[in-house]
PDB file of N, CA and C in Angstrom:
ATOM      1  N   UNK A   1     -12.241 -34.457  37.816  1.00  0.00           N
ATOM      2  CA  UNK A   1     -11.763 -34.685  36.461  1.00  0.00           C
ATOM      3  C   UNK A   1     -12.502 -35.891  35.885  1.00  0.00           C
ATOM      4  N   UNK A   2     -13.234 -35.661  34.431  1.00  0.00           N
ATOM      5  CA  UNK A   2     -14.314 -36.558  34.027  1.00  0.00           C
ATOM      6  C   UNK A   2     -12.917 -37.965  33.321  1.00  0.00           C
ATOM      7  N   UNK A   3     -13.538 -38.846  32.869  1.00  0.00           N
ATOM      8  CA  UNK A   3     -12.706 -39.456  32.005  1.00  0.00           C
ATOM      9  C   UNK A   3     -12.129 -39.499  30.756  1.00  0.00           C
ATOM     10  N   UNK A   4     -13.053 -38.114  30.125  1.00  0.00           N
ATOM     11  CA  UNK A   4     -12.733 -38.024  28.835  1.00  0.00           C
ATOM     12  C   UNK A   4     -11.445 -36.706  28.696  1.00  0.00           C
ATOM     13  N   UNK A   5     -11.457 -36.074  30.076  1.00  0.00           N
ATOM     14  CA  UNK A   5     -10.394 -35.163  30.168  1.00  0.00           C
ATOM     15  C   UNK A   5      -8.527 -35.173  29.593  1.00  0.00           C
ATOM     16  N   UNK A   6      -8.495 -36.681  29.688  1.00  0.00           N
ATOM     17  CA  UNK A   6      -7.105 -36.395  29.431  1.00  0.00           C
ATOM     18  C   UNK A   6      -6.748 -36.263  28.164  1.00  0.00           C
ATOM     19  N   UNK A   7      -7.859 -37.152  27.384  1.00  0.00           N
ATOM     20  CA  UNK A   7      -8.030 -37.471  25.796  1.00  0.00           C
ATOM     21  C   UNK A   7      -7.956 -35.995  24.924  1.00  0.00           C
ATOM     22  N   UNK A   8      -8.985 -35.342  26.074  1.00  0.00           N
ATOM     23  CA  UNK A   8      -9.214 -34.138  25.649  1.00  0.00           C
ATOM     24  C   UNK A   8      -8.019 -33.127  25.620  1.00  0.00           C
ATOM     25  N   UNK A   9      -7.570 -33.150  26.722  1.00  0.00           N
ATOM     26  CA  UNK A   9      -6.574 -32.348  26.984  1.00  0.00           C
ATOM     27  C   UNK A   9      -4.965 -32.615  26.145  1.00  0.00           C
ATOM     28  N   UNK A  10      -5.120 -33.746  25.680  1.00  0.00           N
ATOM     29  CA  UNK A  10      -4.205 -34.151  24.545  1.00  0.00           C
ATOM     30  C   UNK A  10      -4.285 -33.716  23.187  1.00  0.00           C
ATOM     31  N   UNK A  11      -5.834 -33.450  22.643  1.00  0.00           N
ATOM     32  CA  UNK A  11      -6.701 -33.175  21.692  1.00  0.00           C
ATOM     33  C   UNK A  11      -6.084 -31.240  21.292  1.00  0.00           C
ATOM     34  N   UNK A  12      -5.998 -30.683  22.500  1.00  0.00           N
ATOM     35  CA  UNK A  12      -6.966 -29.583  22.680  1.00  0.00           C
ATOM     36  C   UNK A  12      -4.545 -28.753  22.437  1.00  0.00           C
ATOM     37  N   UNK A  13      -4.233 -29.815  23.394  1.00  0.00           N
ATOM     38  CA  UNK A  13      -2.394 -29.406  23.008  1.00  0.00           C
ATOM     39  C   UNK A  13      -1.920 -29.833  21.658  1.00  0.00           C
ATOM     40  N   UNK A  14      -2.832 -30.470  21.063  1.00  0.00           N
ATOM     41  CA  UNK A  14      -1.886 -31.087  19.562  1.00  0.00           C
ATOM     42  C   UNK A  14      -2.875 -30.169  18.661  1.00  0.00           C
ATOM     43  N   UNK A  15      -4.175 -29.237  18.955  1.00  0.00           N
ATOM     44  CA  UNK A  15      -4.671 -28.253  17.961  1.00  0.00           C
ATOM     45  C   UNK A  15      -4.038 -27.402  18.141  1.00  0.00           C
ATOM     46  N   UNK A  16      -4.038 -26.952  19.363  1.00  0.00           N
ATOM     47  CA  UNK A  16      -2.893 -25.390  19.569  1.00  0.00           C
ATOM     48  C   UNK A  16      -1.674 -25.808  18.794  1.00  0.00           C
ATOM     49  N   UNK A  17      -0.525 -26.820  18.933  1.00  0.00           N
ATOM     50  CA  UNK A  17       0.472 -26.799  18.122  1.00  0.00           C
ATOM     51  C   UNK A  17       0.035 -26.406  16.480  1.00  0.00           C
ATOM     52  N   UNK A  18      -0.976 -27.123  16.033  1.00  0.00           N
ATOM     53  CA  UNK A  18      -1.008 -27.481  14.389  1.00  0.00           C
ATOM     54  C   UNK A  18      -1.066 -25.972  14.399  1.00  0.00           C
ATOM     55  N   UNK A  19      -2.432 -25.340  15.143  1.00  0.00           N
ATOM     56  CA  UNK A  19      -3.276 -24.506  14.501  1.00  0.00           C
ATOM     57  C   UNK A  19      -2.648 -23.000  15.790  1.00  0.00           C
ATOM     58  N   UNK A  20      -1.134 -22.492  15.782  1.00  0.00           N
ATOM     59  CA  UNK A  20      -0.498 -22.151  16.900  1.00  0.00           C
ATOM     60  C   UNK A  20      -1.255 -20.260  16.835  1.00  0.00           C
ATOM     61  N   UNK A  21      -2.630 -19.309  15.822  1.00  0.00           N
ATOM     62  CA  UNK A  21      -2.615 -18.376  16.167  1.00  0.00           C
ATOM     63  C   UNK A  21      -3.781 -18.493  16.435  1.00  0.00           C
ATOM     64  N   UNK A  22      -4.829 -19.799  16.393  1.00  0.00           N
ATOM     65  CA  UNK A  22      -6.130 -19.552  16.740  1.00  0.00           C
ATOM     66  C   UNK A  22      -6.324 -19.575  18.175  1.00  0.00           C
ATOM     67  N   UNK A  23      -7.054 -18.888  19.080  1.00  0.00           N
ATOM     68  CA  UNK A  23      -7.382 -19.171  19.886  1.00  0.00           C
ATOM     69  C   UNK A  23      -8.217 -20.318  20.700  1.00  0.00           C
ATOM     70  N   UNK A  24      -8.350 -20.299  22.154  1.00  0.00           N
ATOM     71  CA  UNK A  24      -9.617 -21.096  22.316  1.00  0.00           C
ATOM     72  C   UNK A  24     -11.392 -21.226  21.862  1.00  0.00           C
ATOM     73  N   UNK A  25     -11.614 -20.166  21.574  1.00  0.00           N
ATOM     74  CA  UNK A  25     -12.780 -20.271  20.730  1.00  0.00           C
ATOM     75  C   UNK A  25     -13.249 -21.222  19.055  1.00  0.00           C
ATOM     76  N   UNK A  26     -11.172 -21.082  18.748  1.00  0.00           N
ATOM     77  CA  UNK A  26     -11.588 -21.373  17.768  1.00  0.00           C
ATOM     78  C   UNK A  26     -11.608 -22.851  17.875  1.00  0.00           C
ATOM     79  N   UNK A  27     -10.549 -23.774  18.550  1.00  0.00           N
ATOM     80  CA  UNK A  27     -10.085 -24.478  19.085  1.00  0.00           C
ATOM     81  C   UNK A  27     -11.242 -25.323  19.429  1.00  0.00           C
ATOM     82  N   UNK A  28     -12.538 -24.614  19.865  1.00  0.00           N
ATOM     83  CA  UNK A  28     -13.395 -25.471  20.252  1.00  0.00           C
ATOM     84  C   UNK A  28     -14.105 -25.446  19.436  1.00  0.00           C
ATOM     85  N   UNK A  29     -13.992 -25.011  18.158  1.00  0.00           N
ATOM     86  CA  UNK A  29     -15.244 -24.936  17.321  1.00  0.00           C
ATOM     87  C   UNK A  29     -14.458 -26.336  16.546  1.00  0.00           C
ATOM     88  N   UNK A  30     -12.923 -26.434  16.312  1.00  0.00           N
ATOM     89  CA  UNK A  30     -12.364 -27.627  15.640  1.00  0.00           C
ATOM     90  C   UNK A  30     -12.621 -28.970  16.435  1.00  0.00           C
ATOM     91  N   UNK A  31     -12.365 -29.168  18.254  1.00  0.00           N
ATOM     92  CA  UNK A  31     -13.077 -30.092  18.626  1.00  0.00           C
ATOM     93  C   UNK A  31     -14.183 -30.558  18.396  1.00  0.00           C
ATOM     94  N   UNK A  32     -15.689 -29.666  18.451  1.00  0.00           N
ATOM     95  CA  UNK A  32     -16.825 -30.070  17.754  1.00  0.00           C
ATOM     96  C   UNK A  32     -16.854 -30.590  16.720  1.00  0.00           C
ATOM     97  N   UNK A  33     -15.868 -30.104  15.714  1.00  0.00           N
ATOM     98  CA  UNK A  33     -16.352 -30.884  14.178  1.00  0.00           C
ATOM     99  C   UNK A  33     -15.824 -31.901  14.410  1.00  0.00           C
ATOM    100  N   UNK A  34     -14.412 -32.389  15.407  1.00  0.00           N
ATOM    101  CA  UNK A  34     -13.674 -33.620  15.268  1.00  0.00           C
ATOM    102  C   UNK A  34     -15.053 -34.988  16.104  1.00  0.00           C
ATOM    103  N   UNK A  35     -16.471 -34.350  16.921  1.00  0.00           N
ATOM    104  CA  UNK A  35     -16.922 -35.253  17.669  1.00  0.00           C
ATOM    105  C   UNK A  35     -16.774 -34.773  18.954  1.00  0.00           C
ATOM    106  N   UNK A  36     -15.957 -34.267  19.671  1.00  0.00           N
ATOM    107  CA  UNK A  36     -16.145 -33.981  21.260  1.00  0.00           C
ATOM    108  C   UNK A  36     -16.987 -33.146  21.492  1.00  0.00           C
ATOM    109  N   UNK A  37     -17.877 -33.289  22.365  1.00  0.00           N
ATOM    110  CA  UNK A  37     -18.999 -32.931  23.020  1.00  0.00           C
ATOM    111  C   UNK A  37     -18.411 -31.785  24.572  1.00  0.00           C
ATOM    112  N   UNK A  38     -17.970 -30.623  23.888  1.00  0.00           N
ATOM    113  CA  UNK A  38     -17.548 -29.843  24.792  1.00  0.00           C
ATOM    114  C   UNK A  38     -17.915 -28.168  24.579  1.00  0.00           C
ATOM    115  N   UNK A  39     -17.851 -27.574  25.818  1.00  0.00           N
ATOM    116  CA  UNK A  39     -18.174 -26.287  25.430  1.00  0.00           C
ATOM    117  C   UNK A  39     -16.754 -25.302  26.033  1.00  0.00           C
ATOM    118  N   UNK A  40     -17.150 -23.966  25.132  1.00  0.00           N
ATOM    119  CA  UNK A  40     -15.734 -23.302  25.018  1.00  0.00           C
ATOM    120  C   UNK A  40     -15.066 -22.710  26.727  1.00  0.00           C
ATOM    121  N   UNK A  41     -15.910 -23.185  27.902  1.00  0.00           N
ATOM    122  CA  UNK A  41     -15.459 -22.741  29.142  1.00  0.00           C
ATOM    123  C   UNK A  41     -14.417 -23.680  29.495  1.00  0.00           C
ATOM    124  N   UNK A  42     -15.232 -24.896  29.173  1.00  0.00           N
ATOM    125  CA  UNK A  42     -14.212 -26.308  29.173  1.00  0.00           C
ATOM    126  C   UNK A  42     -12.898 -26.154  29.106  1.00  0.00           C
ATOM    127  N   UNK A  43     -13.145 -25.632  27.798  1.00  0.00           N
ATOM    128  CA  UNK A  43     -11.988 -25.547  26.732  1.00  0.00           C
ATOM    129  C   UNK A  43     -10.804 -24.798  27.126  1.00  0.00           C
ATOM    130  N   UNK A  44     -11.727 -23.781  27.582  1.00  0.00           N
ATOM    131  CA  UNK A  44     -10.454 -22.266  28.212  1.00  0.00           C
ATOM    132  C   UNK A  44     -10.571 -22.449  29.600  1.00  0.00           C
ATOM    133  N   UNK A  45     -10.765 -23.531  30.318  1.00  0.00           N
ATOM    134  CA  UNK A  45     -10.121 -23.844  31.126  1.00  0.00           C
ATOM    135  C   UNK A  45      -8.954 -24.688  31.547  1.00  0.00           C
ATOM    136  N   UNK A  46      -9.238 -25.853  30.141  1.00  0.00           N
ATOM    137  CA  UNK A  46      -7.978 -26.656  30.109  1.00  0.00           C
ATOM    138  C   UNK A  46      -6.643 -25.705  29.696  1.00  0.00           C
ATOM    139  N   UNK A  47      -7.180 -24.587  28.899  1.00  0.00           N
ATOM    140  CA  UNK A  47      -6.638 -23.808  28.116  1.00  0.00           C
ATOM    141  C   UNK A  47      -5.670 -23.203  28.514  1.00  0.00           C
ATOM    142  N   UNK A  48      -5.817 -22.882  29.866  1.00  0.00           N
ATOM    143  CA  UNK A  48      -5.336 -21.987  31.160  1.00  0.00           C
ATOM    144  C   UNK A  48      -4.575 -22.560  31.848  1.00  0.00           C
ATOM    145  N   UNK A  49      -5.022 -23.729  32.445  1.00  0.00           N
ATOM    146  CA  UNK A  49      -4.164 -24.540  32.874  1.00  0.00           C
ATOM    147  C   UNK A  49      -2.819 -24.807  32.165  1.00  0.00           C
ATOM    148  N   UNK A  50      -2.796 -25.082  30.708  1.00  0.00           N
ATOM    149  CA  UNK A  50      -2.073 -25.982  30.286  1.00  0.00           C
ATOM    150  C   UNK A  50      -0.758 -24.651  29.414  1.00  0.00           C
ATOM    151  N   UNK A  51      -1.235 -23.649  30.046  1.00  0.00           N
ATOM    152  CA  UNK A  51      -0.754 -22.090  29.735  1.00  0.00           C
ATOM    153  C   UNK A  51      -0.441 -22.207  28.278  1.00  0.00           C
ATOM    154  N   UNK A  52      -1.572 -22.068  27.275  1.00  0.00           N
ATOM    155  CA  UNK A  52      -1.008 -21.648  26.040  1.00  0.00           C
ATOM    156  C   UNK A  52      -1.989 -20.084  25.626  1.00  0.00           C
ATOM    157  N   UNK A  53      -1.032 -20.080  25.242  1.00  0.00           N
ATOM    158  CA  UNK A  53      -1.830 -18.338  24.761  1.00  0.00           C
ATOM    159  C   UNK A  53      -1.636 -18.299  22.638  1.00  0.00           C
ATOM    160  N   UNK A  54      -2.250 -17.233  22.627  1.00  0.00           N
ATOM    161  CA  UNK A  54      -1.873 -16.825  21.264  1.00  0.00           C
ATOM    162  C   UNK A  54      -1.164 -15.528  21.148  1.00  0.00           C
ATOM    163  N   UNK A  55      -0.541 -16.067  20.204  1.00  0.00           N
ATOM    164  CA  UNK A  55       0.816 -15.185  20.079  1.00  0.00           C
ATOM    165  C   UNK A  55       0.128 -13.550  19.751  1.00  0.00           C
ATOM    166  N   UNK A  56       1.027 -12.545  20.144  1.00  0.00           N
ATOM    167  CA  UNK A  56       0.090 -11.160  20.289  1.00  0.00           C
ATOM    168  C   UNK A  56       0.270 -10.598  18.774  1.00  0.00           C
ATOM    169  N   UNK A  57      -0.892  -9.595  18.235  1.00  0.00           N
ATOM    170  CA  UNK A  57      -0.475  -9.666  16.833  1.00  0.00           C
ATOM    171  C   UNK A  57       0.194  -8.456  16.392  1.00  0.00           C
ATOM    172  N   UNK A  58       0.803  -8.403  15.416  1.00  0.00           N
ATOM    173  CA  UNK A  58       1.973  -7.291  14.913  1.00  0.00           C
ATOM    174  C   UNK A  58       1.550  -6.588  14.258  1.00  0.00           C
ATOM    175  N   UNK A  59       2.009  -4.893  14.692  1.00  0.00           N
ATOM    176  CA  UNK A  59       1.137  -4.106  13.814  1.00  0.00           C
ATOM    177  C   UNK A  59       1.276  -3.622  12.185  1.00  0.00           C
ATOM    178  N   UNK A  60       0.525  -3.235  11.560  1.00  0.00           N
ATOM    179  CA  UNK A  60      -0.253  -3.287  10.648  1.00  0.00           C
ATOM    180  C   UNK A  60       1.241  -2.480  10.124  1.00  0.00           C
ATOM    181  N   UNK A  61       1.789  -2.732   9.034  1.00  0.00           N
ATOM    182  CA  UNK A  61       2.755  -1.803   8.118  1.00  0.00           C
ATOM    183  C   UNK A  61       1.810  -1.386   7.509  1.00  0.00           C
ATOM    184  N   UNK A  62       3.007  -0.272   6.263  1.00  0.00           N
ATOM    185  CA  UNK A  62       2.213   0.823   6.017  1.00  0.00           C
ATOM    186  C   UNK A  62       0.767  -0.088   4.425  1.00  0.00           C
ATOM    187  N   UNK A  63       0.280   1.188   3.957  1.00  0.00           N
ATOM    188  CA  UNK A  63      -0.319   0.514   3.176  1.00  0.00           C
ATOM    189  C   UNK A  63      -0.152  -0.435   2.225  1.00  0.00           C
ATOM    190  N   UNK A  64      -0.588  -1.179   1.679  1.00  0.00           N
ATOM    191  CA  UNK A  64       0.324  -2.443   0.351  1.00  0.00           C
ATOM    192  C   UNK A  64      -1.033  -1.995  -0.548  1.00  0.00           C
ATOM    193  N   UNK A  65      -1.851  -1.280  -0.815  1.00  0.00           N
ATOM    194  CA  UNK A  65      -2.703  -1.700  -1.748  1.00  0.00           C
ATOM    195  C   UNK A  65      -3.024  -0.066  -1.940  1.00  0.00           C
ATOM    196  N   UNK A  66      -3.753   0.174  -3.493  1.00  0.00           N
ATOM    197  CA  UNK A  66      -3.963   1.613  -3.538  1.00  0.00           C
ATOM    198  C   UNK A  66      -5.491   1.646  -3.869  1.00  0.00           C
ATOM    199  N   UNK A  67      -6.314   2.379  -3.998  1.00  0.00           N
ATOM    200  CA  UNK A  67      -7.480   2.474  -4.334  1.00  0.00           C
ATOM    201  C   UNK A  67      -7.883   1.413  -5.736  1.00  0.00           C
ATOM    202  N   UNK A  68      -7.325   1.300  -6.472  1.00  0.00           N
ATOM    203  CA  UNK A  68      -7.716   0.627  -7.375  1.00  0.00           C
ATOM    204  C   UNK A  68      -7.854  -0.980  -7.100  1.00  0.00           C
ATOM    205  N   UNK A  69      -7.286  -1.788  -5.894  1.00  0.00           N
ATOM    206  CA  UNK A  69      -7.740  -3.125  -5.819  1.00  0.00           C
ATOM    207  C   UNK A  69      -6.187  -3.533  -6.039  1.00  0.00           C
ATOM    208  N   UNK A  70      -5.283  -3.021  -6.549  1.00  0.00           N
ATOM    209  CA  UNK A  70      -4.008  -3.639  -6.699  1.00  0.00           C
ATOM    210  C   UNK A  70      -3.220  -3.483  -5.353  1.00  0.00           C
ATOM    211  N   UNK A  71      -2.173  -4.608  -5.048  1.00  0.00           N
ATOM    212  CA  UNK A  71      -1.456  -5.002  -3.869  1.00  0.00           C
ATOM    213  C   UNK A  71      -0.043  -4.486  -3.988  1.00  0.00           C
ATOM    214  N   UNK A  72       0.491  -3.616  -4.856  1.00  0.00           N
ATOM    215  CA  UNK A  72       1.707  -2.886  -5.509  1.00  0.00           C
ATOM    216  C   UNK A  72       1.979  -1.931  -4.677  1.00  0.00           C
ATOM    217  N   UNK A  73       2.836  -1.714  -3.282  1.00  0.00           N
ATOM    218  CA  UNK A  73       3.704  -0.632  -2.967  1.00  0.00           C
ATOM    219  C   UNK A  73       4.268  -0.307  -3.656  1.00  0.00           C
ATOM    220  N   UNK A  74       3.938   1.205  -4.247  1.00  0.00           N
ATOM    221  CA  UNK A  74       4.952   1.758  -4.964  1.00  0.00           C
ATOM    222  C   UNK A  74       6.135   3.079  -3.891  1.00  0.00           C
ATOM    223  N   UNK A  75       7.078   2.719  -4.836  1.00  0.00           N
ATOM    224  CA  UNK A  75       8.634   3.598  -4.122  1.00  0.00           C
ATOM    225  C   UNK A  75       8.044   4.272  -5.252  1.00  0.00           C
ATOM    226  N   UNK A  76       9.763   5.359  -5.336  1.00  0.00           N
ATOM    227  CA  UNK A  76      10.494   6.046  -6.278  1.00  0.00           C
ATOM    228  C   UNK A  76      11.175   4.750  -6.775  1.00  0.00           C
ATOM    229  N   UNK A  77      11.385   4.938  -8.014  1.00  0.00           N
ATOM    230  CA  UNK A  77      11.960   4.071  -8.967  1.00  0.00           C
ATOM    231  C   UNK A  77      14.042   4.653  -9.007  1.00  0.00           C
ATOM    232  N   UNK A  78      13.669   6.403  -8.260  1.00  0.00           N
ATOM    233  CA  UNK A  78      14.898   6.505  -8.975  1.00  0.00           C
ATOM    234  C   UNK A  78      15.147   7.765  -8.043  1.00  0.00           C
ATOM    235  N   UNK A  79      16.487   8.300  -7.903  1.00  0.00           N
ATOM    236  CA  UNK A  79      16.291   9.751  -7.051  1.00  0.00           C
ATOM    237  C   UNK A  79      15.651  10.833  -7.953  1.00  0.00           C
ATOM    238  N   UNK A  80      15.397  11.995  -7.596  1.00  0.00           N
ATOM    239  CA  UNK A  80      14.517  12.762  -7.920  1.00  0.00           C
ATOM    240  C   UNK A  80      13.308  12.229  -8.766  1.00  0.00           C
ATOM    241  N   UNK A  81      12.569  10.788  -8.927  1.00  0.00           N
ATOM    242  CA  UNK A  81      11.827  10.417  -9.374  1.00  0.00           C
ATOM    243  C   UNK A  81      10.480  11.378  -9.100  1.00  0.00           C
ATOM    244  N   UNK A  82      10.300  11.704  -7.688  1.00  0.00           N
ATOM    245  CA  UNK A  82       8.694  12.372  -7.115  1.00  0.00           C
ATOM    246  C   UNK A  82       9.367  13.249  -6.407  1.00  0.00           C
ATOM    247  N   UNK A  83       8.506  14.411  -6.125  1.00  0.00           N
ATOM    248  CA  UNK A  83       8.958  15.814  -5.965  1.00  0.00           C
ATOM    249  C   UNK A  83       7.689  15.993  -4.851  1.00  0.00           C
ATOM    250  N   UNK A  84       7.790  16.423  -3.672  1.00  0.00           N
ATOM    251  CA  UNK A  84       6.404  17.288  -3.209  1.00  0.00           C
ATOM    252  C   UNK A  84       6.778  18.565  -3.447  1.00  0.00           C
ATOM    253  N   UNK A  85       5.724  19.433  -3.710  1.00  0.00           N
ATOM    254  CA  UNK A  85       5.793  20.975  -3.788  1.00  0.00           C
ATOM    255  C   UNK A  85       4.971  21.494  -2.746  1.00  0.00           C
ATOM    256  N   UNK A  86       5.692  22.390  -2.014  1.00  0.00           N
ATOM    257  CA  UNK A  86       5.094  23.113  -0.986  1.00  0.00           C
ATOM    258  C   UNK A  86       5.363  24.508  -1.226  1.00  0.00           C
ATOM    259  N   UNK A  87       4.928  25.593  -0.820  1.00  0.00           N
ATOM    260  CA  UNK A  87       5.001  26.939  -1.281  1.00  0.00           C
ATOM    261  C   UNK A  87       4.779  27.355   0.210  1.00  0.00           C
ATOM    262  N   UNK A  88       5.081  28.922   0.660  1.00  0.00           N
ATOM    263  CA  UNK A  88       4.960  29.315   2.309  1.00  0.00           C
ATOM    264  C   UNK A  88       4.515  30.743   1.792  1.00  0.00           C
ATOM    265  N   UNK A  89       3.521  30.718   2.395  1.00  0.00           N
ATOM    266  CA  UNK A  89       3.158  32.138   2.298  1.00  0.00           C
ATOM    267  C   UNK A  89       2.914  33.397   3.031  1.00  0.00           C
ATOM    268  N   UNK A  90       3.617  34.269   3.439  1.00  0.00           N
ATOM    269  CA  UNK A  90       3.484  35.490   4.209  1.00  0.00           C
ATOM    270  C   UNK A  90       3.215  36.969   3.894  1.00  0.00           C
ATOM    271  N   UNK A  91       3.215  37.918   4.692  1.00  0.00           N
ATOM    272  CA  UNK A  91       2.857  39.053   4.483  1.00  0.00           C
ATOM    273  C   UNK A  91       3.869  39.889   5.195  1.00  0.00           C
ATOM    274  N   UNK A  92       4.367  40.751   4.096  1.00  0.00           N
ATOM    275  CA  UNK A  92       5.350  42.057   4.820  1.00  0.00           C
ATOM    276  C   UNK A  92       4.586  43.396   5.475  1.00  0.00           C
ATOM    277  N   UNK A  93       5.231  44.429   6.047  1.00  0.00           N
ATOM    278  CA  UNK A  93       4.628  45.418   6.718  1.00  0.00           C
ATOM    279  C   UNK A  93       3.742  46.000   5.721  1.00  0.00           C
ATOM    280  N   UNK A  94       4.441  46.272   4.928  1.00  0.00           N
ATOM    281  CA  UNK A  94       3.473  46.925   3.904  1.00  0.00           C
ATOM    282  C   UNK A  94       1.960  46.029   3.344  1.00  0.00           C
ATOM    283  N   UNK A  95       1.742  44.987   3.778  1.00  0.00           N
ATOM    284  CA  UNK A  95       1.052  44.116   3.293  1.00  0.00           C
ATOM    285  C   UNK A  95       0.852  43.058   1.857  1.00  0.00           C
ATOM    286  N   UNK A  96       2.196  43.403   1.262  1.00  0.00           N
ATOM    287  CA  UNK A  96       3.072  42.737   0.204  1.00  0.00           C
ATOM    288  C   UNK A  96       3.249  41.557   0.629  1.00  0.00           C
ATOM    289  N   UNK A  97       2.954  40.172  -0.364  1.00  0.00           N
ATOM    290  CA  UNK A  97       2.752  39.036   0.063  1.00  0.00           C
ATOM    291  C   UNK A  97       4.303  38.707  -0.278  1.00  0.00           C
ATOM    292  N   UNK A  98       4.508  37.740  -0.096  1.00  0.00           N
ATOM    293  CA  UNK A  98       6.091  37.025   0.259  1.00  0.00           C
ATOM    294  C   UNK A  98       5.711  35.866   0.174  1.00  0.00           C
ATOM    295  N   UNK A  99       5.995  35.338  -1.148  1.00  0.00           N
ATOM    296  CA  UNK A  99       6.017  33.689  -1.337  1.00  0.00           C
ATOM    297  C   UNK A  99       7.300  32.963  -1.659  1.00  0.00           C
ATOM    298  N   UNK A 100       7.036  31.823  -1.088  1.00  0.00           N
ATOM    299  CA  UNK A 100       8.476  31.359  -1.086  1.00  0.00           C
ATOM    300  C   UNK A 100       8.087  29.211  -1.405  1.00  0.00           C
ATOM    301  N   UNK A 101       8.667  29.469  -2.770  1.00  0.00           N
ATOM    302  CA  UNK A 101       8.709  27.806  -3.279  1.00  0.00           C
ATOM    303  C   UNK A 101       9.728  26.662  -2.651  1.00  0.00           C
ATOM    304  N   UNK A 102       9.790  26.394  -2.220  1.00  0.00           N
ATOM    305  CA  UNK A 102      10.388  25.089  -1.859  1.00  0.00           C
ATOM    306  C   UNK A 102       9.971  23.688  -2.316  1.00  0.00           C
ATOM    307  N   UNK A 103      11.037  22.745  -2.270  1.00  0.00           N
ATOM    308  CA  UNK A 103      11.252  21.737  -2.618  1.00  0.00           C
ATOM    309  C   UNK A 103      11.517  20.427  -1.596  1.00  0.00           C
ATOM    310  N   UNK A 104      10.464  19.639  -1.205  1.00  0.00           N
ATOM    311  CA  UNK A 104      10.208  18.685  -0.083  1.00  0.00           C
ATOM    312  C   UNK A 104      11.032  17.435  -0.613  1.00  0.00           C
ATOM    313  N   UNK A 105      11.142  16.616   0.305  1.00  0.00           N
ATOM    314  CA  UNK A 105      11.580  15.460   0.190  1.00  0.00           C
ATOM    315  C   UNK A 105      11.003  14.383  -1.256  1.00  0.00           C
ATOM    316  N   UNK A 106      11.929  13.474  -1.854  1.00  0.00           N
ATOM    317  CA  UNK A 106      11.483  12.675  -2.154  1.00  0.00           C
ATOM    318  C   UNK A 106      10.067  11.765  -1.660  1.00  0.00           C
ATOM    319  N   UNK A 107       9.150  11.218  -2.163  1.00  0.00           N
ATOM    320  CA  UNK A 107       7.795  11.124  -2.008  1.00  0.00           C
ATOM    321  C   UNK A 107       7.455   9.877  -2.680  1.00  0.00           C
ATOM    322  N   UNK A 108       6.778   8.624  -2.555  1.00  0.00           N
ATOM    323  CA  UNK A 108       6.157   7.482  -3.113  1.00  0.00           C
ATOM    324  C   UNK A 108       5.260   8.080  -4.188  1.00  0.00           C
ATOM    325  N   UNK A 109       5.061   8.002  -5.307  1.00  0.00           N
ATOM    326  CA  UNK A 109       4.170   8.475  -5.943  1.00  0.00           C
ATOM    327  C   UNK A 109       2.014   7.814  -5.606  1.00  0.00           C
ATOM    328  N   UNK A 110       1.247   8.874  -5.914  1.00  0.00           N
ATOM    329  CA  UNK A 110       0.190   8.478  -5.189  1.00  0.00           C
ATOM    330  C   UNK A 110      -0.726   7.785  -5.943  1.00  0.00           C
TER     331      UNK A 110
END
């Protein structure tokens, strides 16, 4: 253990607190700018030791944005606001088609 280790290792637990989803990579790119003369094995070794991890990340909900650049989830505003239409289509013996309209669930408009 060099002498600059503990300094460091004080350094390296008070960035993880501030900065609690970056990892060690990033961690060492903020030591460098602060002046310490270290590289990122260093780093993720104190890293390891001192057991901090980054928190695991949460998945992605549904879309928030639509083709146009706007960040607006849109609902239904109202019941029967949006309608899907689906139709089913078959064939009888005779080869007489058989269509049949139905009415799907309420729907986010698109």
């Amino acid at each position: 253990m060099t002498d600059d280790e503990a300094p460091l290792r004080e350094s390296i637990i008070g960035l993880a607190r501030q900065y609690g989803q970056y990892g060690y990579r990033r961690i060492t790119a903020l030591l460098r700018a602060e002046g310490w003369s270290c590289n990122h094995k260093r780093v993720e070794r104190i890293w390891r030791m001192e057991g901090l991890k980054v928190p695991a990340r949460q998945p992605k909900r549904g879309r928030l944005w639509l083709n146009d650049g706007s960040c607006v989830r849109l609902w239904p505003e109202r019941s029967n606001h949006v309608w899907a239409y689906g139709s089913v289509e078959d064939r009888a013996r005779n080869g007489q088609k058989l269509r049949q309209r139905r009415h799907g669930a309420c729907l986010p408009p698109c």
